[in-house]
N, C-alpha and C. Protein backbone atom coordinates (compact mmCIF):
# COMPACT_ATOMS: atom_id res chain seq x y z
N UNK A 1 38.01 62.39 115.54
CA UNK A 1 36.78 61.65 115.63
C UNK A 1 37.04 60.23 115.11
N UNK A 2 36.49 59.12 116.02
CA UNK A 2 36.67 57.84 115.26
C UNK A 2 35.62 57.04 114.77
N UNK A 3 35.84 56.55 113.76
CA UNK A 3 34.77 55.43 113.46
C UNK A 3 35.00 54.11 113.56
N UNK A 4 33.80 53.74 113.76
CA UNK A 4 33.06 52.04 114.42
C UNK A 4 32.54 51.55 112.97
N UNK A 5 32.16 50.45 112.68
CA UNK A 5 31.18 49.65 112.14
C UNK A 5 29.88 49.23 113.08
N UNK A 6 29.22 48.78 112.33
CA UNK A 6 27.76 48.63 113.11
C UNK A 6 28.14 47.34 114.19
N UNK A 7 28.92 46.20 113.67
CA UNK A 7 29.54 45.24 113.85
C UNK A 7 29.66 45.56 114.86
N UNK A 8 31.25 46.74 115.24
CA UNK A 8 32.31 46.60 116.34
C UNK A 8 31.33 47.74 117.31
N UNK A 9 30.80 48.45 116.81
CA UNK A 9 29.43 48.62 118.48
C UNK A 9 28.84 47.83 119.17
N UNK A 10 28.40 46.56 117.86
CA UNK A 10 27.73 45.25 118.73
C UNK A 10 28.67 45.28 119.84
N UNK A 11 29.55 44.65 119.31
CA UNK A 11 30.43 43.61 120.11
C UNK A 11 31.72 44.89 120.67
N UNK A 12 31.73 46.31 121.16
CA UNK A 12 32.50 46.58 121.92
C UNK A 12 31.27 48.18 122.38
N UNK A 13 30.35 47.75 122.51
CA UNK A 13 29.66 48.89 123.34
C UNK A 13 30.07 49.54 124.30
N UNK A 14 29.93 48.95 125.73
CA UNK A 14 30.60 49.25 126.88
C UNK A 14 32.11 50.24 126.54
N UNK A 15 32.78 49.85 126.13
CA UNK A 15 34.46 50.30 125.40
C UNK A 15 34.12 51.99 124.75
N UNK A 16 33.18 51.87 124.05
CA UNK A 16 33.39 52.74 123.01
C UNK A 16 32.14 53.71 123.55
N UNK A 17 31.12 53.42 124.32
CA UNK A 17 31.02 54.60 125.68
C UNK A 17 31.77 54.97 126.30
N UNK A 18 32.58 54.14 126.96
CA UNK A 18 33.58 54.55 127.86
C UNK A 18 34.51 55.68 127.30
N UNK A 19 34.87 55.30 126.22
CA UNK A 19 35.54 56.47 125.20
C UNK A 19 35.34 57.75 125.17
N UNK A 20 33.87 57.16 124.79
CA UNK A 20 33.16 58.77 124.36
C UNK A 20 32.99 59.45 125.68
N UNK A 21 32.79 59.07 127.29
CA UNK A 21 32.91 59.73 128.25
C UNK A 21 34.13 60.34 128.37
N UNK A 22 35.76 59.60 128.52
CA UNK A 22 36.70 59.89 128.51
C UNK A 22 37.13 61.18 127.64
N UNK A 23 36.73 60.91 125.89
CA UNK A 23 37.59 62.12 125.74
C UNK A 23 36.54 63.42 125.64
N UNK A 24 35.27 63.01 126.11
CA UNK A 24 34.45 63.96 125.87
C UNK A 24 34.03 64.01 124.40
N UNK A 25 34.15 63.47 123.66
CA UNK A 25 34.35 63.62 121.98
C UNK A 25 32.93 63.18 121.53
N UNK A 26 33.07 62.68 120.15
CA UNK A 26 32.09 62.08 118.85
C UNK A 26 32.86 60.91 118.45
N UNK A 27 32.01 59.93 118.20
CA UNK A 27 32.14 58.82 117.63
C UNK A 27 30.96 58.36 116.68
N UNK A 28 31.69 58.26 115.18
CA UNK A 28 30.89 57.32 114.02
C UNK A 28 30.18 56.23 113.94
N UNK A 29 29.11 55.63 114.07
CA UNK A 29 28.91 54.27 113.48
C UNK A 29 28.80 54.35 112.08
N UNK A 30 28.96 53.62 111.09
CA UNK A 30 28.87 53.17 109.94
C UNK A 30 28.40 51.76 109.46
N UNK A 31 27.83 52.28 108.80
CA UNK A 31 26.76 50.68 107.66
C UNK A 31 27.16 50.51 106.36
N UNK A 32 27.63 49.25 106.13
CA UNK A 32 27.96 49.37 104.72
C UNK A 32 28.97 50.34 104.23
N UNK A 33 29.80 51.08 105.01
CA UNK A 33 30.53 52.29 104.86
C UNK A 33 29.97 53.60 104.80
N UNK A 34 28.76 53.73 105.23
CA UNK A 34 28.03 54.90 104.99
C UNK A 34 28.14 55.33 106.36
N UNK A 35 28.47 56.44 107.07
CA UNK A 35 27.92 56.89 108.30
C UNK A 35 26.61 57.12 108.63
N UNK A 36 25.59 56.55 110.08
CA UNK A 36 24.55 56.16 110.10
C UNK A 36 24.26 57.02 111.52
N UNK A 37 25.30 56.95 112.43
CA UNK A 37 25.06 57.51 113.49
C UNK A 37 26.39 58.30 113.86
N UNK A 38 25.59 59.11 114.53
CA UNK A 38 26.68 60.22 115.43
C UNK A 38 26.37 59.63 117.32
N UNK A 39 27.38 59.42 117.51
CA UNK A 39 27.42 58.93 119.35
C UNK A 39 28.06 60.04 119.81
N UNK A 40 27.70 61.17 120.67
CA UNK A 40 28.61 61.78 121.09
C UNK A 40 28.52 62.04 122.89
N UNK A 41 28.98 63.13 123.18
CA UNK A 41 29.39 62.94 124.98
C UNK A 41 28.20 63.99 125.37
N UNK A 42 27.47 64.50 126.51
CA UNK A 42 26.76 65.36 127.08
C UNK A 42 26.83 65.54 127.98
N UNK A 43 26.41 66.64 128.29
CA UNK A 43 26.40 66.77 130.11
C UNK A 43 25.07 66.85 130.55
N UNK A 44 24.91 67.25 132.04
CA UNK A 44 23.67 67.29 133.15
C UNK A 44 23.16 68.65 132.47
N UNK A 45 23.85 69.35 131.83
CA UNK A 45 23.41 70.50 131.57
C UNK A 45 22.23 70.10 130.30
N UNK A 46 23.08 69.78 129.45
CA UNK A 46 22.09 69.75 128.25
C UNK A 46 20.89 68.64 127.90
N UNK A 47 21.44 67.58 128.81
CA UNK A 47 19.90 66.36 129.34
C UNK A 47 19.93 66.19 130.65
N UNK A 48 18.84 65.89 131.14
CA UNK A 48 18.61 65.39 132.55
C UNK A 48 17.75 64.49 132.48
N UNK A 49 17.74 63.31 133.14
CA UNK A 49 17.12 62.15 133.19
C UNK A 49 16.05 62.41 134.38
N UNK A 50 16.23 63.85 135.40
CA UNK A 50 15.60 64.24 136.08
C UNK A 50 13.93 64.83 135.64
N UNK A 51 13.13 64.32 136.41
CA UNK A 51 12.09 65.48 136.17
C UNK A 51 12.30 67.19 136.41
N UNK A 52 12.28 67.72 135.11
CA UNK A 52 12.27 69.15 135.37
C UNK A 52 11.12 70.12 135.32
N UNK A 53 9.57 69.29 136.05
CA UNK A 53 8.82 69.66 136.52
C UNK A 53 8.15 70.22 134.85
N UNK A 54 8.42 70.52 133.79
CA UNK A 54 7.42 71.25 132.75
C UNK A 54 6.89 70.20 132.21
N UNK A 55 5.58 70.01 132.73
CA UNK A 55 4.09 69.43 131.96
C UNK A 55 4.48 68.29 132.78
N UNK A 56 3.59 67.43 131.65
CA UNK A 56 3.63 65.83 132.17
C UNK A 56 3.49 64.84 131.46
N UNK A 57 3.39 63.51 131.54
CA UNK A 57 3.47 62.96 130.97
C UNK A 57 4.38 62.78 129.76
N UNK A 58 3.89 62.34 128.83
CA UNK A 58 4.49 61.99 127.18
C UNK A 58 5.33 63.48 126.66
N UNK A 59 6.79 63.65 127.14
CA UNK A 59 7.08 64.91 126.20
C UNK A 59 7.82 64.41 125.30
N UNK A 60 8.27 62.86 125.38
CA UNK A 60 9.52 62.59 124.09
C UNK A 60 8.88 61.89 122.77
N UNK A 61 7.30 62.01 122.82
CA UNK A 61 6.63 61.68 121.40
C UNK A 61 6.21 60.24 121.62
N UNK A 62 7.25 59.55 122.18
CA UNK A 62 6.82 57.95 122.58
C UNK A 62 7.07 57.30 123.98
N UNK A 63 6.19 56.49 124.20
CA UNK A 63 6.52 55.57 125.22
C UNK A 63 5.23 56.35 126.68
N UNK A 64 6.06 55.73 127.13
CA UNK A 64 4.84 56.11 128.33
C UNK A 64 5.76 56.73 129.55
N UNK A 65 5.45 57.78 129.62
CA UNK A 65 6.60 58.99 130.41
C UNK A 65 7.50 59.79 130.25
N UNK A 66 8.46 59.69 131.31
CA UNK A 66 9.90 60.31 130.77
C UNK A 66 10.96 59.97 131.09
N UNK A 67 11.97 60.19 130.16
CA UNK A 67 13.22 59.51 130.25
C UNK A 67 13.68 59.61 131.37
């Protein structure tokens, strides 16, 4: 597993998705040296950006729709 700074996500996003697609893995951000976030890889299985038809509207708590 590797870690980032909050910094080197700014400035190498694109890269360090690309990563996390490639090895399939987890990747760290860190603040101040503290770990802050977990980035990791998913599939179609476990999200879908698709409507999967249950209910409507607002299911992710915010915003207006769905992802």
């Amino acid at each position: 597993m590797k870690f980032y700074t909050v910094s080197e996500l700014r400035q190498k996003a694109t890269q360090i998705v690309s990563e996390i697609e490639k090895s399939k893995g987890e990747v760290i951000v860190t603040k101040n040296g503290k770990p802050v976030i977990l980035m990791r890889f998913i599939t179609d299985d476990v999200f879908s950006l698709k409507d999967n038809g249950k209910g409507k509207g607002n299911e992710h708590g915010k915003g207006e729709g769905n992802l």
